[in-house]
C-alpha atoms as a PDB file:
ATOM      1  CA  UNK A   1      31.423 -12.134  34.951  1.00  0.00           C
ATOM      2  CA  UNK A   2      31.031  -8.236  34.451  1.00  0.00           C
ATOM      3  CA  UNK A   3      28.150  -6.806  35.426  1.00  0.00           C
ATOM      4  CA  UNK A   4      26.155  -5.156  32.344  1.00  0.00           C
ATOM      5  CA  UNK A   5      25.660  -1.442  33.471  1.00  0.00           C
ATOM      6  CA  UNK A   6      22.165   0.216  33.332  1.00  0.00           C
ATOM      7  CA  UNK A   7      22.573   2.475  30.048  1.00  0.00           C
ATOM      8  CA  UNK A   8      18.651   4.822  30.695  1.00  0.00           C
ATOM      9  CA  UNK A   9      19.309   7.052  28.291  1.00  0.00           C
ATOM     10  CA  UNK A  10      16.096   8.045  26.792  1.00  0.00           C
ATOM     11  CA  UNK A  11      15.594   6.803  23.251  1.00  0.00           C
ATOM     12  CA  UNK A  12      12.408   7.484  20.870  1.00  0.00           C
ATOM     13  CA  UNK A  13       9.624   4.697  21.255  1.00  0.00           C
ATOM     14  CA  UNK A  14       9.857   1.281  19.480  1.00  0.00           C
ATOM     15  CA  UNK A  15       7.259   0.856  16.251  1.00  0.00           C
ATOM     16  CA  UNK A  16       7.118  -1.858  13.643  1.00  0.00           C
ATOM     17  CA  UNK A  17       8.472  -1.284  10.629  1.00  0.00           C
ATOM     18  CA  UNK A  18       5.581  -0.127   8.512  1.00  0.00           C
ATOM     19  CA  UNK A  19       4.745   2.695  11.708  1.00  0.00           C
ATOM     20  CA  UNK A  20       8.463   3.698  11.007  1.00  0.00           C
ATOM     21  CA  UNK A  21       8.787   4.111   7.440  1.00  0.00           C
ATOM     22  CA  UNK A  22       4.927   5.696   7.459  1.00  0.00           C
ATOM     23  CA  UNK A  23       6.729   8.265  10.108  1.00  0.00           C
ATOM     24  CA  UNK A  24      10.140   8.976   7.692  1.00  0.00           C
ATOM     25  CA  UNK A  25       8.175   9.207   4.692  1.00  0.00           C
ATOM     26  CA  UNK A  26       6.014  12.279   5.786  1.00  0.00           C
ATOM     27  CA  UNK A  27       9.316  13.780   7.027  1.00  0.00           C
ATOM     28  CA  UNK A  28      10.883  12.856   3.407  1.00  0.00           C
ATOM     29  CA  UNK A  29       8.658  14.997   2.090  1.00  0.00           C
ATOM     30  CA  UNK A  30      10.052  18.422   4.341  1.00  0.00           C
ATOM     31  CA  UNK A  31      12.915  17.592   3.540  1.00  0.00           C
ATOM     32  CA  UNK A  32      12.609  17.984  -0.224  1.00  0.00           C
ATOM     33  CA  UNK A  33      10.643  21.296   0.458  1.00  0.00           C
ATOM     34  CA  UNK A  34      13.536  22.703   2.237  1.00  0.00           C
ATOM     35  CA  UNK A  35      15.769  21.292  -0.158  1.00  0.00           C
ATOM     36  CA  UNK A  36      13.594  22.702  -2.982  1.00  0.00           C
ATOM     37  CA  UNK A  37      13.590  25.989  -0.523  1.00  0.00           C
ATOM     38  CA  UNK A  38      17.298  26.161  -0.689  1.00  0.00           C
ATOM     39  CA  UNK A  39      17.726  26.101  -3.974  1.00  0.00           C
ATOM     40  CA  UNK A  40      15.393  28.742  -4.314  1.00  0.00           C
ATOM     41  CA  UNK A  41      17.395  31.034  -1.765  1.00  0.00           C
ATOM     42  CA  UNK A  42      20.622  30.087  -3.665  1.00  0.00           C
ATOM     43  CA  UNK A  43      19.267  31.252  -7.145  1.00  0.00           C
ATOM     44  CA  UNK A  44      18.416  34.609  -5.128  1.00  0.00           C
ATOM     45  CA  UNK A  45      21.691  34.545  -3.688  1.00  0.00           C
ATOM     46  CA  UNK A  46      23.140  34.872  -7.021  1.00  0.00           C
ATOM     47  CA  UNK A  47      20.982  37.933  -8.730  1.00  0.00           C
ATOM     48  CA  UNK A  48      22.364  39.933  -5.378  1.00  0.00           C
ATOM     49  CA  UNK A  49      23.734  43.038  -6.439  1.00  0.00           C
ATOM     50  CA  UNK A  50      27.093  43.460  -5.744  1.00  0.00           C
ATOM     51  CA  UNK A  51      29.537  46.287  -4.480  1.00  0.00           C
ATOM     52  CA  UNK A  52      33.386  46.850  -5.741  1.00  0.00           C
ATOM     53  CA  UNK A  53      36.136  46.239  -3.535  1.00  0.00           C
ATOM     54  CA  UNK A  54      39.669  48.372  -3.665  1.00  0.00           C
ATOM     55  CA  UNK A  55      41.459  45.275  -5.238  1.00  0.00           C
ATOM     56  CA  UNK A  56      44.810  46.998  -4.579  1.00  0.00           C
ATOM     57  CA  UNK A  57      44.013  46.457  -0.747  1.00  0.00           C
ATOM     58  CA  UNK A  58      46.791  44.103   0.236  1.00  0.00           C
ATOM     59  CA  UNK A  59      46.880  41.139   2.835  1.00  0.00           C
ATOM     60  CA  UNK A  60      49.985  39.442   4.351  1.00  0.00           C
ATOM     61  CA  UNK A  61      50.626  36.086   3.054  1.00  0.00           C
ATOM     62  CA  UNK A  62      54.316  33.895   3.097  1.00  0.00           C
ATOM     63  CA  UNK A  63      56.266  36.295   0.567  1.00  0.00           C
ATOM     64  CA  UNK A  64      55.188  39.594   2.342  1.00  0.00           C
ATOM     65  CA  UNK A  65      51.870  41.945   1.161  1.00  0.00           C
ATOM     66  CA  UNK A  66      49.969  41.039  -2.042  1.00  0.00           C
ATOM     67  CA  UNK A  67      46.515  42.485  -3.099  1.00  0.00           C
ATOM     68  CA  UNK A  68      43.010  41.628  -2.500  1.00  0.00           C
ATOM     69  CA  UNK A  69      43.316  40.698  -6.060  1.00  0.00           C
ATOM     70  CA  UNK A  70      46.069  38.505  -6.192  1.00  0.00           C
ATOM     71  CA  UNK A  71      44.870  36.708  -3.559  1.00  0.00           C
ATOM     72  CA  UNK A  72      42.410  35.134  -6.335  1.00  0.00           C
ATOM     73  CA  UNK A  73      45.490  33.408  -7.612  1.00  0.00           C
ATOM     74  CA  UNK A  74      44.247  33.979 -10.906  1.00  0.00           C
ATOM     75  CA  UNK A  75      40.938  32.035 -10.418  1.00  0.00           C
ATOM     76  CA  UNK A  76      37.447  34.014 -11.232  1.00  0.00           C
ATOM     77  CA  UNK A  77      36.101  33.682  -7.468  1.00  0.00           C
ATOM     78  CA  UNK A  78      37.759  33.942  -4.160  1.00  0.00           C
ATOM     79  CA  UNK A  79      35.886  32.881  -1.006  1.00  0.00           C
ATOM     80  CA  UNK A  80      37.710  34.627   2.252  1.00  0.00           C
ATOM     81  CA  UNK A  81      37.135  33.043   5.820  1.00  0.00           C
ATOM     82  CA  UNK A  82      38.024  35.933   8.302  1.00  0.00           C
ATOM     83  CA  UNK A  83      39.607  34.152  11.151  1.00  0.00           C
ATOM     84  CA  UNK A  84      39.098  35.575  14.771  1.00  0.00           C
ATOM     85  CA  UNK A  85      41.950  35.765  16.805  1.00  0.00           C
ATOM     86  CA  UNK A  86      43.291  36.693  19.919  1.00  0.00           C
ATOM     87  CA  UNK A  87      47.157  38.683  19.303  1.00  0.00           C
ATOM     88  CA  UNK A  88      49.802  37.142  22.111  1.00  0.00           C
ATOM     89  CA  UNK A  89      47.381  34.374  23.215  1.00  0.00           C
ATOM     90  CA  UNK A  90      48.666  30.825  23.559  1.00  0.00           C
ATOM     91  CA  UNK A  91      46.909  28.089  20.717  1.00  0.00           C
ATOM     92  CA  UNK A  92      44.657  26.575  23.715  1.00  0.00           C
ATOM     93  CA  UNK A  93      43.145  30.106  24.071  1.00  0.00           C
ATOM     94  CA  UNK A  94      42.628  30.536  20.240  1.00  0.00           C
ATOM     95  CA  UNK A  95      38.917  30.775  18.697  1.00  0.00           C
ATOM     96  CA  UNK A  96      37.271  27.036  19.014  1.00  0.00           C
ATOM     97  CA  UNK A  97      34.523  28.600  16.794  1.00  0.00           C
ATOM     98  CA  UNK A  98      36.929  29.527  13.539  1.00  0.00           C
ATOM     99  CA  UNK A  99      39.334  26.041  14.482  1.00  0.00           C
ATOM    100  CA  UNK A 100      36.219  24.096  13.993  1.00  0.00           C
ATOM    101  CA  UNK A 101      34.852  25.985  10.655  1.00  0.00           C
ATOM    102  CA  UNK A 102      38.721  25.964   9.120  1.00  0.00           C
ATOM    103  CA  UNK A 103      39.579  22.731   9.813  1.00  0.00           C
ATOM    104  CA  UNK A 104      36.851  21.388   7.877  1.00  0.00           C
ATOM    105  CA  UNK A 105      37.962  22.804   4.387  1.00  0.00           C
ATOM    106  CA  UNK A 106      40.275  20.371   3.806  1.00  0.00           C
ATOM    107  CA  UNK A 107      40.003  19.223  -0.150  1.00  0.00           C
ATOM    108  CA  UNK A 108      39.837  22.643  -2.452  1.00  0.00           C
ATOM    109  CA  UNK A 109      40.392  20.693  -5.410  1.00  0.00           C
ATOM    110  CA  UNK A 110      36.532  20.896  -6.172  1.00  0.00           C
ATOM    111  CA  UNK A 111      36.245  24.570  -5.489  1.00  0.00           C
ATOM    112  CA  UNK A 112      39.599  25.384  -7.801  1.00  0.00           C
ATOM    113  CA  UNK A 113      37.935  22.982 -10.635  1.00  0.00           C
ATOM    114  CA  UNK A 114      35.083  25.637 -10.799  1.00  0.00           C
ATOM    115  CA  UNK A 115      37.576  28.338 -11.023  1.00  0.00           C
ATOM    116  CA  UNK A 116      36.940  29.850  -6.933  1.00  0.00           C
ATOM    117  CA  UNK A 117      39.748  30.009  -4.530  1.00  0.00           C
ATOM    118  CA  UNK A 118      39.444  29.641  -0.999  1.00  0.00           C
ATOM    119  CA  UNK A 119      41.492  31.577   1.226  1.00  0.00           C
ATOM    120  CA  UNK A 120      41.473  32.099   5.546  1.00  0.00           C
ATOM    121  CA  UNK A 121      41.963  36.055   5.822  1.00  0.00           C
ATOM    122  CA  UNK A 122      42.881  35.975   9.605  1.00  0.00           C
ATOM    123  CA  UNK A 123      42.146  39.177  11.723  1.00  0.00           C
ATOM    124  CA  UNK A 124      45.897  38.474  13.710  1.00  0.00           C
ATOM    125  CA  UNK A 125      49.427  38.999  12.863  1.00  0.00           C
ATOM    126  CA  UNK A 126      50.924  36.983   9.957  1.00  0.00           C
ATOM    127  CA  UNK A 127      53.864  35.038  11.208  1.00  0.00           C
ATOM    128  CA  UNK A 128      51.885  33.870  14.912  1.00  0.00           C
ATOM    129  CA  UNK A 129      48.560  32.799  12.959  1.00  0.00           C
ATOM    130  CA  UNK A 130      50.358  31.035  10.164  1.00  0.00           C
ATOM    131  CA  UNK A 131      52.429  29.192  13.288  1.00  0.00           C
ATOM    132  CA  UNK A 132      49.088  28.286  13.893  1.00  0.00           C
ATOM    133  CA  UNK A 133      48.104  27.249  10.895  1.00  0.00           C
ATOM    134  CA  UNK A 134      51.122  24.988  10.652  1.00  0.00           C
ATOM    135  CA  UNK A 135      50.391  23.853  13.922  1.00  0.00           C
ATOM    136  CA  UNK A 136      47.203  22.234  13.131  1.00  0.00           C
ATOM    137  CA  UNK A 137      48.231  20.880   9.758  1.00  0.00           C
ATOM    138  CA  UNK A 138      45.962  22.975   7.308  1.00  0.00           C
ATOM    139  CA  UNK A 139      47.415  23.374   3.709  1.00  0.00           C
ATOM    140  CA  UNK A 140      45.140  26.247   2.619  1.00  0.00           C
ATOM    141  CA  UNK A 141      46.187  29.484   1.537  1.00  0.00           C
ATOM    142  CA  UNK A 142      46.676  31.738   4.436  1.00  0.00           C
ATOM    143  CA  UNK A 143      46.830  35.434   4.990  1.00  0.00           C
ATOM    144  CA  UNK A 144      46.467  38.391   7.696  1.00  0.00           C
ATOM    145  CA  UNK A 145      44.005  40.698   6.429  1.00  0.00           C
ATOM    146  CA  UNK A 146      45.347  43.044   9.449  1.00  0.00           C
ATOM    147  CA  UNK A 147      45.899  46.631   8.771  1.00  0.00           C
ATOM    148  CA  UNK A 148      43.729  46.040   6.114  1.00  0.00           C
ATOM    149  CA  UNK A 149      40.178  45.309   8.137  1.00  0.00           C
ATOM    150  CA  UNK A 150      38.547  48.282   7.973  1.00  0.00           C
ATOM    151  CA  UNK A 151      38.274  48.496   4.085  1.00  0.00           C
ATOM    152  CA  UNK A 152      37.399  44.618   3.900  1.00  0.00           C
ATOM    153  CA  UNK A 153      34.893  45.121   6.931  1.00  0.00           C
ATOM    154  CA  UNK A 154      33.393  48.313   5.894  1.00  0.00           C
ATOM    155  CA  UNK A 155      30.599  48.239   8.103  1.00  0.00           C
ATOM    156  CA  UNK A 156      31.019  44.958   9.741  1.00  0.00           C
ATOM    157  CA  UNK A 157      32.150  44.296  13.400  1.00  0.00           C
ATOM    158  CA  UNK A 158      36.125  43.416  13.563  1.00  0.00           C
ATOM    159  CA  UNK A 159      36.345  40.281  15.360  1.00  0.00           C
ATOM    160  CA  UNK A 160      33.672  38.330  14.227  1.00  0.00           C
ATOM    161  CA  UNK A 161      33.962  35.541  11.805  1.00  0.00           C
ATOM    162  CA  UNK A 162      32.618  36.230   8.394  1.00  0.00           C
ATOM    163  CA  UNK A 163      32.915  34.014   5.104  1.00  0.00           C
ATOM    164  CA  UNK A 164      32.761  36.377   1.943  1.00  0.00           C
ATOM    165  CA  UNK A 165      32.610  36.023  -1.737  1.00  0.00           C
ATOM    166  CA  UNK A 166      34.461  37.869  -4.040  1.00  0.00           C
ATOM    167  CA  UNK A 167      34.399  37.941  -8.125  1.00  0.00           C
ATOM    168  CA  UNK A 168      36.298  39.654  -9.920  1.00  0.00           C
ATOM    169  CA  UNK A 169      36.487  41.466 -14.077  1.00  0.00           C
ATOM    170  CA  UNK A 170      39.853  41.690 -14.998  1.00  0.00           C
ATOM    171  CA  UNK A 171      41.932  44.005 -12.133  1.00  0.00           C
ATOM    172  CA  UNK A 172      38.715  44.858 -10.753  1.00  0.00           C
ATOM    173  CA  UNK A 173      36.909  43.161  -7.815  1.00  0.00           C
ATOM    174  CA  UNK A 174      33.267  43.135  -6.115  1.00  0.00           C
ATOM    175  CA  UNK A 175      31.911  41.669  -3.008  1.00  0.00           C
ATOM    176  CA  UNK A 176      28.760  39.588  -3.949  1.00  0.00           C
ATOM    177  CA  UNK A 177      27.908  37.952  -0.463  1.00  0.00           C
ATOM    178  CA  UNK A 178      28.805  37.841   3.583  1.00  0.00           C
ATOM    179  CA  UNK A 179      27.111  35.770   6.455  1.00  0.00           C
ATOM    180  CA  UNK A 180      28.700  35.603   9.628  1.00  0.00           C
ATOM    181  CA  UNK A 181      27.736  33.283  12.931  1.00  0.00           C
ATOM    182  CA  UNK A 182      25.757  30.355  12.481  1.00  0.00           C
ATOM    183  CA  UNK A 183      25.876  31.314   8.360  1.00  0.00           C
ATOM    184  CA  UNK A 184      29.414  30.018   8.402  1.00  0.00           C
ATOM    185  CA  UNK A 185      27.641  26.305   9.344  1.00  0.00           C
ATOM    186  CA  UNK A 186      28.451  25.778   5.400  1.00  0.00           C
ATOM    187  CA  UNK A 187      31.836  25.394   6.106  1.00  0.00           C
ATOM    188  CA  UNK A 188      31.324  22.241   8.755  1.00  0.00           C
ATOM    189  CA  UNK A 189      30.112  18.502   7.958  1.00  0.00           C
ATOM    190  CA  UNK A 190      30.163  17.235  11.528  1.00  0.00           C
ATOM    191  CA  UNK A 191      27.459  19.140  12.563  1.00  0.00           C
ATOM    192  CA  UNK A 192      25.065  18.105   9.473  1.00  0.00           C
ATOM    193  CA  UNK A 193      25.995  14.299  10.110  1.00  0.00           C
ATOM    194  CA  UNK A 194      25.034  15.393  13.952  1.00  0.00           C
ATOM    195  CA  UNK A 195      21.716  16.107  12.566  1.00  0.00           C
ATOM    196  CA  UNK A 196      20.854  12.881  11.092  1.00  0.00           C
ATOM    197  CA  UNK A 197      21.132  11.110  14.202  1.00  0.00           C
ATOM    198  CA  UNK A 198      18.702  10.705  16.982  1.00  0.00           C
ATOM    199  CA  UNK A 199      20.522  13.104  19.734  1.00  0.00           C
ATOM    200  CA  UNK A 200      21.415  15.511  17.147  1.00  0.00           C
ATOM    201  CA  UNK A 201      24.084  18.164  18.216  1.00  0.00           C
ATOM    202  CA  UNK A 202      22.983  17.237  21.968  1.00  0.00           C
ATOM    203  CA  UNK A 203      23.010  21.313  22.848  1.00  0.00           C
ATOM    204  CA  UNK A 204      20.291  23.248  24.919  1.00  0.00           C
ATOM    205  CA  UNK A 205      19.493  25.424  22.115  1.00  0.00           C
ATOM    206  CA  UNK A 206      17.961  22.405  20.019  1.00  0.00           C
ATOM    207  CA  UNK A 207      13.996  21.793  20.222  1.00  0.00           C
ATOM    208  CA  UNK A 208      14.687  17.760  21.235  1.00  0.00           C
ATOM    209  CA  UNK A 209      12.068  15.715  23.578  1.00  0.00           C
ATOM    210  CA  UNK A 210      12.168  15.413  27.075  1.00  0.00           C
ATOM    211  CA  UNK A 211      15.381  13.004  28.500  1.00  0.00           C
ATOM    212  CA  UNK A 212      17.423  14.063  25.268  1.00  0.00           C
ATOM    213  CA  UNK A 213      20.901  14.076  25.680  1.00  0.00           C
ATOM    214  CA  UNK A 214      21.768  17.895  25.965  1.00  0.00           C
ATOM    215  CA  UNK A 215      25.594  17.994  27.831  1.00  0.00           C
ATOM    216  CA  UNK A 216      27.310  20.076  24.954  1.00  0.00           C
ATOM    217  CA  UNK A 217      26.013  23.481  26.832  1.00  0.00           C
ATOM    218  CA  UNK A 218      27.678  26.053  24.457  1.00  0.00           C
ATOM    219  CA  UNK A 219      28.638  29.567  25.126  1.00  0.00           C
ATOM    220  CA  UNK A 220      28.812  32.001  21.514  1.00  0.00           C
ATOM    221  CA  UNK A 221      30.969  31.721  19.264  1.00  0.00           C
ATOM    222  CA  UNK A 222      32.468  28.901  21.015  1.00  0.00           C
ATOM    223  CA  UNK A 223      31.969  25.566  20.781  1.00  0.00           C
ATOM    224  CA  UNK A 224      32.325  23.112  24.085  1.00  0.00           C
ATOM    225  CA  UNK A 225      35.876  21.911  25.872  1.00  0.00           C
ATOM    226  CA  UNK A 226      36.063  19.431  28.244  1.00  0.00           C
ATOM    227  CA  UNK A 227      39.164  19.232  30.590  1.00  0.00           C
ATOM    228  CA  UNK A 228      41.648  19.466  27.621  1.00  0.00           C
ATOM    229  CA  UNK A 229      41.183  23.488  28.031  1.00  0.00           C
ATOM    230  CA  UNK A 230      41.655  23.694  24.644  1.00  0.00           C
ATOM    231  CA  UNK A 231      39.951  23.102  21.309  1.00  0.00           C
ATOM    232  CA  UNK A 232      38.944  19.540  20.158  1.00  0.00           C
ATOM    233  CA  UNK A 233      40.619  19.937  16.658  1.00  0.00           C
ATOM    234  CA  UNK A 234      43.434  20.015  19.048  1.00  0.00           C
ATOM    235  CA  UNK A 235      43.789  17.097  20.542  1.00  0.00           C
ATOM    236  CA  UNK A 236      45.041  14.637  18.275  1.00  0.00           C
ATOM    237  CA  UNK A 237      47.829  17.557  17.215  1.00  0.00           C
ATOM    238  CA  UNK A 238      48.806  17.630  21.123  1.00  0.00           C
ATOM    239  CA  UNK A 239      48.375  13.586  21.148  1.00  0.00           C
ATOM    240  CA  UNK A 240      51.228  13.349  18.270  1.00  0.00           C
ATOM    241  CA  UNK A 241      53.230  15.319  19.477  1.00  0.00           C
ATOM    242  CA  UNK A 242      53.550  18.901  17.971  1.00  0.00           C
ATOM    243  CA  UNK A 243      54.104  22.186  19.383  1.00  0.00           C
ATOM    244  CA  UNK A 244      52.190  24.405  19.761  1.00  0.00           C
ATOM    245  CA  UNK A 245      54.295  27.097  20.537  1.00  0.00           C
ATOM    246  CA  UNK A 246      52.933  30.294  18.513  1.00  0.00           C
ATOM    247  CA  UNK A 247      55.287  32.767  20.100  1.00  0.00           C
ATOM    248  CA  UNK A 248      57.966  32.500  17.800  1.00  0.00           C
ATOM    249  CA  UNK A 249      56.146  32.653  14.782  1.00  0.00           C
ATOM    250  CA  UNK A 250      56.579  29.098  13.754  1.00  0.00           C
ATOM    251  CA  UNK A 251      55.374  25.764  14.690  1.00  0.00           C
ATOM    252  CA  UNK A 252      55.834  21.851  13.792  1.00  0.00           C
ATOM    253  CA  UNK A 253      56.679  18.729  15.223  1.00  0.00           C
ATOM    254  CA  UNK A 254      58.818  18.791  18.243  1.00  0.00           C
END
């Protein structure tokens, strides 16, 4: 017979059933004020003013440079994720930060049914990002915004992440929001489900009780690798097989 091991991780204390749901109802009730609180901060979000954009700035996408604006592909909206990246590196050494926001924006059907488009702009050469791209499976539309960053990043730091919103009024187009960092959260559903457990995202940052579960130390913008060296999206790619071989623009199964 196997011997059961000892499992003293520490857990939250044991109530009956009316002490529990006493306990998640008061917390029901913060949760609809920062629900209510969120909708009030999206409502502001959308009487920002906004500033115009050079639409005839162009981007690199599969058929050579188009413009800012026909990177809408002919929708109303276009929401741009500005992909890190590091020129010449291998895919192990690529940002674990923008492989873990990207890789969740998977289904666009729902954005392109309310007329937006979403679109990575990546801060890296064309042809050794879209390998990339390939690499990992994504199917969204994919550009280098390179050459190009200092009129989309007026202001900004080159070589951070940013998500941005764009409109635009006929051949004209304005920039109507930007967050950057933890603002790009949006983009990911693991880490909300994370947050409905008990250990949550298990990272030092987090106010959790004593004995919590806190191994995923993280070091910004990166998220944590184990002994894979590389980024977790990436495992099951490496797992089935594909290369990841960026260097010659391309990449697939091998």
């Amino acid at each position: 017979m196997r011997r059961a091991i000892a499992d003293t991780t520490a857990l939250p204390p044991v109530v009956d059933r009316e002490t529990f749901d006493a306990g998640l109802q008061a917390l029901r009730a913060r949760e609809k004020a920062h629900t209510r609180e969120g909708d009030a901060i999206a409502a502001e979000r959308r009487r920002l003013p906004m500033v115009e954009v050079d639409a005839s700035v162009t981007v690199t996408g599969p058929d050579g440079p188009v413009t800012l604006l026909d990177a809408f592909d002919g929708r109303k909206q276009l929401l741009a994720y500005y992909y890190m990246w590091h020129t010449g590196h291998p895919a192990a050494e690529q940002c674990q930060g923008c492989t873990w926001c990207t890789g969740q924006v998977q289904e666009i059907s729902y954005l392109h049914s309310r007329d937006i488009t979403f679109a990575v702009f990546c801060q890296g050469p064309y042809a050794e990002s879209r390998a990339y791209r390939d690499f990992m499976g994504w199917t969204m539309p994919w550009y280098s915004a390179l050459g190009s960053l200092d009129q989309l990043l007026t202001g900004r730091n080159i070589g951070q992440m940013y998500l941005i919103s764009y409109v635009r009024q006929a051949d004209r187009v304005y920039e109507t929001y930007w967050t950057t960092m933890r603002g790009v959260e949006v983009m990911d559903n693991n880490y909300a489900l994370m947050d409905l457990t008990v250990y949550g995202r298990q990272e030092p940052y987090e106010d959790s009780p004593d004995g919590w579960p806190q191994q995923w130390a993280t070091e910004e913008p990166k998220l944590p690798k184990t002994i894979h060296g590389r980024p977790i999206a990436q495992w099951s790619r490496i797992e089935a097989g594909r290369d990841d071989d960026l260097s010659g623009g391309r990449s697939g199964t091998s």
